[in-house]
PDB file of N, CA and C in Angstrom:
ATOM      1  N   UNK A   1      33.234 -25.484 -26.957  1.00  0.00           N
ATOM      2  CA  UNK A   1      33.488 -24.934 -25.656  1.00  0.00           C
ATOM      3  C   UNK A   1      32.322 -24.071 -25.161  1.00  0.00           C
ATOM      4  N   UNK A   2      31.294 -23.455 -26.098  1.00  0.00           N
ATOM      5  CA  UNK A   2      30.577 -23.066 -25.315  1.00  0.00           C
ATOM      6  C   UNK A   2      29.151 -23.805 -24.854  1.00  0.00           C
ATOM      7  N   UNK A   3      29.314 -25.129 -25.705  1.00  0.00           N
ATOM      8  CA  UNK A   3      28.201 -26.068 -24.961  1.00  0.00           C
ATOM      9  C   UNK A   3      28.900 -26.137 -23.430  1.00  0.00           C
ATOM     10  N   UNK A   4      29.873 -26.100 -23.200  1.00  0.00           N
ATOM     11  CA  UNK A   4      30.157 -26.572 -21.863  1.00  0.00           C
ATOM     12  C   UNK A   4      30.110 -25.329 -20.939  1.00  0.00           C
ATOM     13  N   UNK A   5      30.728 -24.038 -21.440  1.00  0.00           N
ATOM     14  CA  UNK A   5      30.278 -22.770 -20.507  1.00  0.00           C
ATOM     15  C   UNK A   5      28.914 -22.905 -20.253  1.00  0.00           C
ATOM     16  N   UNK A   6      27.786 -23.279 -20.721  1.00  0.00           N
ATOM     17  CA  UNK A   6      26.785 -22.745 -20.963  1.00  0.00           C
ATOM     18  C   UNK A   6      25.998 -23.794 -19.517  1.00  0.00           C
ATOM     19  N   UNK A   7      26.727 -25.182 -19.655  1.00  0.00           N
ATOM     20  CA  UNK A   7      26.477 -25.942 -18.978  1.00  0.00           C
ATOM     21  C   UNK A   7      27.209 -25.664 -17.380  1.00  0.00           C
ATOM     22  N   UNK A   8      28.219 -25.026 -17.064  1.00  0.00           N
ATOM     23  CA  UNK A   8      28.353 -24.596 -16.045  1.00  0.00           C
ATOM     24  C   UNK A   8      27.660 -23.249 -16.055  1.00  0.00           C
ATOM     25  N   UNK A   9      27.524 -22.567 -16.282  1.00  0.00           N
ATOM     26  CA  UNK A   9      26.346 -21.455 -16.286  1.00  0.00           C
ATOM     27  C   UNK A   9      25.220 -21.662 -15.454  1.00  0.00           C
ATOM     28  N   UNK A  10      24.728 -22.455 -16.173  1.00  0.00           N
ATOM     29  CA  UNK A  10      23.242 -23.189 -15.469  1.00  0.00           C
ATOM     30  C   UNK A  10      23.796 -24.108 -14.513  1.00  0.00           C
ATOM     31  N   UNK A  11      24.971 -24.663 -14.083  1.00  0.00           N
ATOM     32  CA  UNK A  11      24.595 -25.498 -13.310  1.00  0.00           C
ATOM     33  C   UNK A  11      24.865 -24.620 -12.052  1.00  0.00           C
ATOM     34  N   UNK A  12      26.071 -24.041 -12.140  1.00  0.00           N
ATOM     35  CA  UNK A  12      26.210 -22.400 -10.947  1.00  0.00           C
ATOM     36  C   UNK A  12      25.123 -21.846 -10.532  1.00  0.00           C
ATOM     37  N   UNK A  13      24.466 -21.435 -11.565  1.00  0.00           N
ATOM     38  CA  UNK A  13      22.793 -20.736 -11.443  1.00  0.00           C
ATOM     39  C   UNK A  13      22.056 -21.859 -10.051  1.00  0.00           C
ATOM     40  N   UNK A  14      21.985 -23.061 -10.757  1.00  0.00           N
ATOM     41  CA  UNK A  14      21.135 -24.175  -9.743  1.00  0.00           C
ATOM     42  C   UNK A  14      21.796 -24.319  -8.829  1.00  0.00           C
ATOM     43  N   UNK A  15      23.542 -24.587  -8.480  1.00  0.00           N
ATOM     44  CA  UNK A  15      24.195 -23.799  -7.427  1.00  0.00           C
ATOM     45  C   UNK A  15      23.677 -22.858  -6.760  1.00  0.00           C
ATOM     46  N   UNK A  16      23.869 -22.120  -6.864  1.00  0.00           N
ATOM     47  CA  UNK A  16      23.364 -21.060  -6.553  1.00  0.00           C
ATOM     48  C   UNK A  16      21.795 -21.355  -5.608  1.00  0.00           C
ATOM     49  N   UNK A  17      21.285 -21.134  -6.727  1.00  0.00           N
ATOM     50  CA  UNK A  17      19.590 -21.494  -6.236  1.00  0.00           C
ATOM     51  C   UNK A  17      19.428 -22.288  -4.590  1.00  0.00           C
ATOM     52  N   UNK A  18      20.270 -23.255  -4.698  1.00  0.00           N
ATOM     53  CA  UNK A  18      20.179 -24.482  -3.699  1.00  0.00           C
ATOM     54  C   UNK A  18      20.870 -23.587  -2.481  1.00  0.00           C
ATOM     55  N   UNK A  19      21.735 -23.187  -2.632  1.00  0.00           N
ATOM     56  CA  UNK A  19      22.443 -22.714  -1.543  1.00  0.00           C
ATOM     57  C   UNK A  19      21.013 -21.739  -0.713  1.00  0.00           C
ATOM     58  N   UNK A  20      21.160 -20.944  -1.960  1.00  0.00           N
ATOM     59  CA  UNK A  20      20.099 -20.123  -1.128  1.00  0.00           C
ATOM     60  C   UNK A  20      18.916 -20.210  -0.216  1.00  0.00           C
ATOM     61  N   UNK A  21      18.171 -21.411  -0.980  1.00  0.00           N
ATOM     62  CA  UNK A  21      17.400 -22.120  -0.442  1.00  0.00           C
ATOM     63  C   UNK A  21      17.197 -22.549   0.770  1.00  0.00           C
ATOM     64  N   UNK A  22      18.687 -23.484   1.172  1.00  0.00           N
ATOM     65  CA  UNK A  22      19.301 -24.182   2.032  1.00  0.00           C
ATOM     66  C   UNK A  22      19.432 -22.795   3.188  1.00  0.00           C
ATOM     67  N   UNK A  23      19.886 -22.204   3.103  1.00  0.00           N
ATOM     68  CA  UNK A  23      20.069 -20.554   3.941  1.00  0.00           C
ATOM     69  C   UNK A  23      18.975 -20.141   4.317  1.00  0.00           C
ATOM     70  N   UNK A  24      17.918 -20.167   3.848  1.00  0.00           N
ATOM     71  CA  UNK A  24      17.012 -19.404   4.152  1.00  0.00           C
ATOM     72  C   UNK A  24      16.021 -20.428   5.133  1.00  0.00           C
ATOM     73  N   UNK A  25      16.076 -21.494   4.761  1.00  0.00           N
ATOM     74  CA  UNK A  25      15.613 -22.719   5.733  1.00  0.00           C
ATOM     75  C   UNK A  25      16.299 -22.637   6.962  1.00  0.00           C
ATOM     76  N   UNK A  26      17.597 -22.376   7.000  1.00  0.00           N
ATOM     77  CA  UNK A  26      18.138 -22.503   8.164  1.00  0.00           C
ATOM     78  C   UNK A  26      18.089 -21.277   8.923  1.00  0.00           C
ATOM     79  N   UNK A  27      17.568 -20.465   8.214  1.00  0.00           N
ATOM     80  CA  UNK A  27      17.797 -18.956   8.675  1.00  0.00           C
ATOM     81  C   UNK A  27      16.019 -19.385   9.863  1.00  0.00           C
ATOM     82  N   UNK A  28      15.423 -19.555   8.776  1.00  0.00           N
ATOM     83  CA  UNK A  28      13.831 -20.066   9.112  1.00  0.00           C
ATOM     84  C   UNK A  28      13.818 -20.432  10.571  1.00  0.00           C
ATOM     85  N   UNK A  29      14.527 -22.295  10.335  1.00  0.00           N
ATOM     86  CA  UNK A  29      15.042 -22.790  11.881  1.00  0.00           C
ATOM     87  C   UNK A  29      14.881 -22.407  12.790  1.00  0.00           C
ATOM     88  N   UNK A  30      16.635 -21.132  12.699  1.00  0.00           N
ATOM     89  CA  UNK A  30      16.582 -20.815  13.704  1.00  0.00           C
ATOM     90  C   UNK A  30      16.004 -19.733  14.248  1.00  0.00           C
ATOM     91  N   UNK A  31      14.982 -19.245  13.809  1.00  0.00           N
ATOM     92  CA  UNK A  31      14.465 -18.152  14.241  1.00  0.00           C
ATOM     93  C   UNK A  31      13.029 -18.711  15.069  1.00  0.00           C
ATOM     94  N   UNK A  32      12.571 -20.212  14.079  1.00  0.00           N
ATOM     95  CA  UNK A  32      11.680 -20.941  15.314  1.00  0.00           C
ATOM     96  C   UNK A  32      12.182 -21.317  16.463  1.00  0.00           C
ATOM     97  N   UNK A  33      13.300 -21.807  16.524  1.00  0.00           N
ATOM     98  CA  UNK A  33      13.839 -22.485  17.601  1.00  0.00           C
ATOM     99  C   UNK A  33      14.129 -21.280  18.295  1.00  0.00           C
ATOM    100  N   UNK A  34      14.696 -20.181  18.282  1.00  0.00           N
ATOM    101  CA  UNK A  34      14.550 -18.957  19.233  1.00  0.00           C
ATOM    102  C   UNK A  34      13.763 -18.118  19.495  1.00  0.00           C
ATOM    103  N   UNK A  35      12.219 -18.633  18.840  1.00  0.00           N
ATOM    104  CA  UNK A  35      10.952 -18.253  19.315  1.00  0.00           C
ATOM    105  C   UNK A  35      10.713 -19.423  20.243  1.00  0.00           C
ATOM    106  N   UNK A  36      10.634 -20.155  20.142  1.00  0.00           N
ATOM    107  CA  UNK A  36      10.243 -21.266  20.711  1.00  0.00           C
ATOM    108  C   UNK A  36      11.262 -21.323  22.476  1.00  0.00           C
ATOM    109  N   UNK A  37      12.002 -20.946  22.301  1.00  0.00           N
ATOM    110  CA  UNK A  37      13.277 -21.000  23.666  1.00  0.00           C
ATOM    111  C   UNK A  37      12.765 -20.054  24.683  1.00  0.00           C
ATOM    112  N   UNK A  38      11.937 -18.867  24.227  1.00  0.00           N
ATOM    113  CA  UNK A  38      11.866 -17.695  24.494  1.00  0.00           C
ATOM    114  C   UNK A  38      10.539 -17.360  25.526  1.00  0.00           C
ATOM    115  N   UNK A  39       9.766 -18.141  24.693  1.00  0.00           N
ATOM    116  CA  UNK A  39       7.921 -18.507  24.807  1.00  0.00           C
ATOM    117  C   UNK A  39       7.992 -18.843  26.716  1.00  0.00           C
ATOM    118  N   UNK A  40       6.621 -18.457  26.997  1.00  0.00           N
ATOM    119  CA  UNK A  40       7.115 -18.915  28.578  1.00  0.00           C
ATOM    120  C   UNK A  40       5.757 -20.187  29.050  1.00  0.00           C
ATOM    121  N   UNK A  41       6.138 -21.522  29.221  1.00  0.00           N
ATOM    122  CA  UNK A  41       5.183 -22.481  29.558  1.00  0.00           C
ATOM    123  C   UNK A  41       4.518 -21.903  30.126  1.00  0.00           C
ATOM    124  N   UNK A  42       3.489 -22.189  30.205  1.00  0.00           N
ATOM    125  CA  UNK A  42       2.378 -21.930  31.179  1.00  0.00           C
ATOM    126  C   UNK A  42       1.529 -22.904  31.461  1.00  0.00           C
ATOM    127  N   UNK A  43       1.805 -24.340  30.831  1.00  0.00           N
ATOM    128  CA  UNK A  43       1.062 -25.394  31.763  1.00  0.00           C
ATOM    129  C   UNK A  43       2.493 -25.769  32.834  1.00  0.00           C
ATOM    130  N   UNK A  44       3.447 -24.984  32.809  1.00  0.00           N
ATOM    131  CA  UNK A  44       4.632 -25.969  33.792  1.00  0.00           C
ATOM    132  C   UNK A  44       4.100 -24.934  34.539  1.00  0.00           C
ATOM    133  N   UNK A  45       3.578 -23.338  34.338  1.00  0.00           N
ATOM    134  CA  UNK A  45       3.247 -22.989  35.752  1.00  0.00           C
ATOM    135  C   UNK A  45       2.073 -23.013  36.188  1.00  0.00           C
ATOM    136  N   UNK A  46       0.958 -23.937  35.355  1.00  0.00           N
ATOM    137  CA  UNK A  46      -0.118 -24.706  36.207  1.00  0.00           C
ATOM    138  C   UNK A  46      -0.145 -25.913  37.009  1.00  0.00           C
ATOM    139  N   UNK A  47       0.601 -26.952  36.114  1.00  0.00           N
ATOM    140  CA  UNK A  47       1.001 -27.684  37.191  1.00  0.00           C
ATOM    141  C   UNK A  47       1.861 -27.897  38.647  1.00  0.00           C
ATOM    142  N   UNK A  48       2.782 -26.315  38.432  1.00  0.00           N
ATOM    143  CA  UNK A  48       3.510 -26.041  39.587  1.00  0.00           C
ATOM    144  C   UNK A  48       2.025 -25.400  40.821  1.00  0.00           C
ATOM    145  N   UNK A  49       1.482 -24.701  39.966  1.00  0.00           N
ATOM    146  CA  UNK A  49       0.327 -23.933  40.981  1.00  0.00           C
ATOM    147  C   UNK A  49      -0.714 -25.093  41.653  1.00  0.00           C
ATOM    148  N   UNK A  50      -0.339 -25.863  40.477  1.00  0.00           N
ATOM    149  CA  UNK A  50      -1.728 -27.235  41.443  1.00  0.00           C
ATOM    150  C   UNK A  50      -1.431 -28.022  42.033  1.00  0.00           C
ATOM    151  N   UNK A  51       0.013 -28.531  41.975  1.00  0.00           N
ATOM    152  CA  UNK A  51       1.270 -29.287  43.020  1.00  0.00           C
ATOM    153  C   UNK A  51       1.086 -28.192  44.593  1.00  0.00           C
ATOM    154  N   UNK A  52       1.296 -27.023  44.616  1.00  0.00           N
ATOM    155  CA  UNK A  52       1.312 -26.646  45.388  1.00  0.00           C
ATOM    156  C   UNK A  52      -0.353 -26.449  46.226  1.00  0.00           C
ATOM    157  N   UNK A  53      -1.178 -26.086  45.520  1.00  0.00           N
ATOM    158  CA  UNK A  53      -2.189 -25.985  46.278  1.00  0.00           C
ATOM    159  C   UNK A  53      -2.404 -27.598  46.904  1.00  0.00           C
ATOM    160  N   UNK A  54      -2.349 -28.284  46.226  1.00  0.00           N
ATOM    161  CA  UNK A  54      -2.682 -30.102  46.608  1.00  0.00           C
ATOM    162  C   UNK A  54      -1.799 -30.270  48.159  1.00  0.00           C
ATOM    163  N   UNK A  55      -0.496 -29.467  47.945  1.00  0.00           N
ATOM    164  CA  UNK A  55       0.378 -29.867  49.065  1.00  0.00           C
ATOM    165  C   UNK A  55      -0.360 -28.863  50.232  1.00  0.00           C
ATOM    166  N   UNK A  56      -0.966 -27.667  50.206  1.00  0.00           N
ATOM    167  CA  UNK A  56      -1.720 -27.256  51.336  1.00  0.00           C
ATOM    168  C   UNK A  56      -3.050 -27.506  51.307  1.00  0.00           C
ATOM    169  N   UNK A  57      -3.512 -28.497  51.086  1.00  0.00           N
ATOM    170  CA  UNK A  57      -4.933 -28.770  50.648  1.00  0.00           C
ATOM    171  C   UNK A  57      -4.537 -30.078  52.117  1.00  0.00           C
ATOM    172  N   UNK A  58      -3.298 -30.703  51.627  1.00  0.00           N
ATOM    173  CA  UNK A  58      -3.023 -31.846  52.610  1.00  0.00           C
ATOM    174  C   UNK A  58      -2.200 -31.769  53.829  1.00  0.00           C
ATOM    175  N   UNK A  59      -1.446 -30.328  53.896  1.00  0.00           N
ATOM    176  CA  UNK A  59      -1.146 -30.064  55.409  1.00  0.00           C
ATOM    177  C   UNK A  59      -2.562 -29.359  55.723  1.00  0.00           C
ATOM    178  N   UNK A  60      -3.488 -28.777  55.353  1.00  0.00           N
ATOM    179  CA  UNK A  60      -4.817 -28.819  56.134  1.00  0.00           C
ATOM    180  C   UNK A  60      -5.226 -30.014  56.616  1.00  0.00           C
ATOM    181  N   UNK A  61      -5.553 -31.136  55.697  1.00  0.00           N
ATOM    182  CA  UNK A  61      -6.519 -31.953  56.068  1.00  0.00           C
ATOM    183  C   UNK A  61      -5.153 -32.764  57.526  1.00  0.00           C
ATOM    184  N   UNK A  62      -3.923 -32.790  56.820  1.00  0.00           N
ATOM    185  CA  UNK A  62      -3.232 -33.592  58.201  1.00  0.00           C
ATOM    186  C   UNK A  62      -3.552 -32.966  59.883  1.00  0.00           C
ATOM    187  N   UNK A  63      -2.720 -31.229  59.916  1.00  0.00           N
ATOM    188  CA  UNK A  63      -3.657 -30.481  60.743  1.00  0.00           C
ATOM    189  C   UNK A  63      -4.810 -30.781  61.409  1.00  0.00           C
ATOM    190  N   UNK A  64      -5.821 -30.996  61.112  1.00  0.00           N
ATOM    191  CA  UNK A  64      -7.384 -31.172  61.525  1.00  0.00           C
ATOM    192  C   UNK A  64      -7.359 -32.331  61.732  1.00  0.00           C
ATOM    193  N   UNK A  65      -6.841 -33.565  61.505  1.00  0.00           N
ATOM    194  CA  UNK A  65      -7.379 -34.491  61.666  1.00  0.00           C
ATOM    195  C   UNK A  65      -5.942 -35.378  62.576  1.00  0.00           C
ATOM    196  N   UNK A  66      -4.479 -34.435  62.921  1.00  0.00           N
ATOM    197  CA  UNK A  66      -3.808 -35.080  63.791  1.00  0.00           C
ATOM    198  C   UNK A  66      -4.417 -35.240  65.217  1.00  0.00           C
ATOM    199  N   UNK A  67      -5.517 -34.228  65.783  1.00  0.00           N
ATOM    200  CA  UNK A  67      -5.546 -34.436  67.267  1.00  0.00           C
ATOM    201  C   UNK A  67      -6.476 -35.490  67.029  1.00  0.00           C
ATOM    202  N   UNK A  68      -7.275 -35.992  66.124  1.00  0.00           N
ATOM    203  CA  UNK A  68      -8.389 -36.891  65.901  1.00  0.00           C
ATOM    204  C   UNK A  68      -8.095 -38.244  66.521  1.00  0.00           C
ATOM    205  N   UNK A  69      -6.791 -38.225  65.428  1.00  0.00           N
ATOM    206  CA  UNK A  69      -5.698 -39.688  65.614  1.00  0.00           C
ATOM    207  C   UNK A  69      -5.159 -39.674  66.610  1.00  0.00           C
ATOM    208  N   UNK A  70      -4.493 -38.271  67.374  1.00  0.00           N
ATOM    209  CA  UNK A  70      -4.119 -38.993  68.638  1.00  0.00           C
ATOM    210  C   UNK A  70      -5.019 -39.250  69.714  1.00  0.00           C
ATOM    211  N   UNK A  71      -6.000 -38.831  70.114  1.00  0.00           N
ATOM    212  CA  UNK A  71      -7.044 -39.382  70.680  1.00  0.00           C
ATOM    213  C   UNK A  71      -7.942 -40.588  70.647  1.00  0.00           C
ATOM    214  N   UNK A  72      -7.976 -40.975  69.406  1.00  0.00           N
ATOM    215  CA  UNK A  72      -8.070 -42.523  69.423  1.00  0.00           C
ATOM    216  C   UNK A  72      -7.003 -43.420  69.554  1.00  0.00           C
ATOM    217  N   UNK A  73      -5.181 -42.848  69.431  1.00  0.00           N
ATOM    218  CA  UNK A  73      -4.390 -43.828  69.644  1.00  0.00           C
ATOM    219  C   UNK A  73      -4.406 -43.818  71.213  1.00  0.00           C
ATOM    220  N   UNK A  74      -4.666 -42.766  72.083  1.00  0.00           N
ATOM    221  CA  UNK A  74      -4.822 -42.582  73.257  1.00  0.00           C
ATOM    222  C   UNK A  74      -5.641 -43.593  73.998  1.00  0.00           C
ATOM    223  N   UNK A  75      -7.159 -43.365  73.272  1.00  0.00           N
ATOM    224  CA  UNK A  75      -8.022 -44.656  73.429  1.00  0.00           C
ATOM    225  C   UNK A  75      -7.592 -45.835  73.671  1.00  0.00           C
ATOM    226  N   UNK A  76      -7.026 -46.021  72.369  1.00  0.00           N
ATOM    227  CA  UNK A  76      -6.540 -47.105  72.534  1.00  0.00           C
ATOM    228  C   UNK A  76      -5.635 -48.141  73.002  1.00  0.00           C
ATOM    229  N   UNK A  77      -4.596 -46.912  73.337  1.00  0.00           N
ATOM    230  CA  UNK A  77      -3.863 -47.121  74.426  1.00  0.00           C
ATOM    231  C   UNK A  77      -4.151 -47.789  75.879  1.00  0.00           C
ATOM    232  N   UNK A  78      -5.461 -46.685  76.415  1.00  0.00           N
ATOM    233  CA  UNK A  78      -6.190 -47.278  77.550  1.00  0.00           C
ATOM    234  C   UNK A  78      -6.890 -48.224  77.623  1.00  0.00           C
ATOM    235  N   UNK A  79      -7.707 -48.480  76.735  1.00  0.00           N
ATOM    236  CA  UNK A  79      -7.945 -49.631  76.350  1.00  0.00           C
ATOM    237  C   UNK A  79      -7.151 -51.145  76.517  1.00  0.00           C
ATOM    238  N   UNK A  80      -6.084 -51.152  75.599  1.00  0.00           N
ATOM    239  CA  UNK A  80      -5.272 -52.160  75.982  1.00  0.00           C
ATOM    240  C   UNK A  80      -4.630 -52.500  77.408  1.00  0.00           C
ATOM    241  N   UNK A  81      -4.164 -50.962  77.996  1.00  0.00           N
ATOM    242  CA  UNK A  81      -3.840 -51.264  79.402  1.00  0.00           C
ATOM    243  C   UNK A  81      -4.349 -51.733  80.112  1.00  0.00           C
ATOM    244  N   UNK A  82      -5.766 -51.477  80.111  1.00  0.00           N
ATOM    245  CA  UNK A  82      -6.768 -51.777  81.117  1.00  0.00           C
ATOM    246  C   UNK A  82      -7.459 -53.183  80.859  1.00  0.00           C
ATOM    247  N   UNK A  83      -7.208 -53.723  79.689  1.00  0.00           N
ATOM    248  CA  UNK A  83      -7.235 -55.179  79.312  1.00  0.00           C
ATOM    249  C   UNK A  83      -6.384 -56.324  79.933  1.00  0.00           C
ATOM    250  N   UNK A  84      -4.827 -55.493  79.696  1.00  0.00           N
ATOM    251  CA  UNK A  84      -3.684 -56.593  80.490  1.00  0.00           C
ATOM    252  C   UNK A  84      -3.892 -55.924  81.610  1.00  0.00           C
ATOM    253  N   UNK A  85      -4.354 -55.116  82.656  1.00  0.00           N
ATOM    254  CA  UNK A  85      -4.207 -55.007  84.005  1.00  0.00           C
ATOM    255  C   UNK A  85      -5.201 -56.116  84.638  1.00  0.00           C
ATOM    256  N   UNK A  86      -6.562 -56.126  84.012  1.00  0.00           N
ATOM    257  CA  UNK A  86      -7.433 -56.721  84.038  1.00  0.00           C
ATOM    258  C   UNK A  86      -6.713 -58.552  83.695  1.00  0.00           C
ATOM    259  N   UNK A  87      -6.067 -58.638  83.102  1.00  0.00           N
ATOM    260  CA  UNK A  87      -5.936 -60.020  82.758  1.00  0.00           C
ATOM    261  C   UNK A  87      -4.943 -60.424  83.869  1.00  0.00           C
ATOM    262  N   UNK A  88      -4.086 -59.879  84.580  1.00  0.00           N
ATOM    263  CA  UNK A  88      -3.126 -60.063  85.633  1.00  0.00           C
ATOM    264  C   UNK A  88      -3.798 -60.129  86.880  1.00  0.00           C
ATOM    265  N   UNK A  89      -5.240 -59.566  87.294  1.00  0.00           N
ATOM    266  CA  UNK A  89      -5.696 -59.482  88.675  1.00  0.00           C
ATOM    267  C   UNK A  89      -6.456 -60.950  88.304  1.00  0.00           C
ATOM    268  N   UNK A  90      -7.012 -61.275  87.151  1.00  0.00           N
ATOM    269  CA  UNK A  90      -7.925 -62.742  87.042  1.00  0.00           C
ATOM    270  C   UNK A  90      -7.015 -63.308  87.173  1.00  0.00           C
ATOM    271  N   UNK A  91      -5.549 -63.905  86.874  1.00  0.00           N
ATOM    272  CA  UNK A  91      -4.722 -64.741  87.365  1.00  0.00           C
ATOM    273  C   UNK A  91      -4.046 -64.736  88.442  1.00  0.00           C
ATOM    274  N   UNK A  92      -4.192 -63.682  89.142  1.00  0.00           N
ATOM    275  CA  UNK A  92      -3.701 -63.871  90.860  1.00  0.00           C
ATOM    276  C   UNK A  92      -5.058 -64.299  91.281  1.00  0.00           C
ATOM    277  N   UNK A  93      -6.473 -64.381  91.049  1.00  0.00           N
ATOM    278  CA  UNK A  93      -7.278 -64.366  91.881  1.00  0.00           C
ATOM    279  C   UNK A  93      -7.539 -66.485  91.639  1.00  0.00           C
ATOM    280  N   UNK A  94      -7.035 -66.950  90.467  1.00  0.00           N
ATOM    281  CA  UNK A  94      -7.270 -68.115  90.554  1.00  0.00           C
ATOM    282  C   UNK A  94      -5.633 -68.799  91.085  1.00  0.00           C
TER     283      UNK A  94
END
């Protein structure tokens, strides 16, 4: 009987051991994972800062360059009119 105490002895002991082990890993875990939760990105607030500058980078360039466009759609406007007005007086005149 005491080969066999002796053998739960040690195996409790390695019990033991494992548990602890196992605990302290998890203890580990979670103490990364609630460093890690905590931490504050800072490429999500570069890419938020460069999303935004890009978006007023392009209501500038729209700005400056809407009266551009409407002045050539204007053009072109007259243009065409003055094409079909022109094409209606050559067919009354023949």
């Amino acid at each position: 009987m005491k080969i066999l105490d002796q053998i739960n002895d040690t195996t409790l002991k390695v019990a033991k051991g494992f548990l602890a082990i196992f605990v302290l890993k998890v203890f580990l875990l979670c103490g990364v994972l609630i460093f890690q939760s905590c931490e504050v990105d800072s490429n999500k607030d570069y890419e938020t800062s460069q999303k935004e500058i890009a978006i007023d980078n392009f209501e500038k360039l729209v700005s400056s360059n809407a009266s551009n466009i409407e002045g050539y759609v204007n053009n072109e406007r007259d243009l065409f009119l003055a094409r079909n007005s022109n094409k209606g007086k050559s067919t009354e005149l023949d």
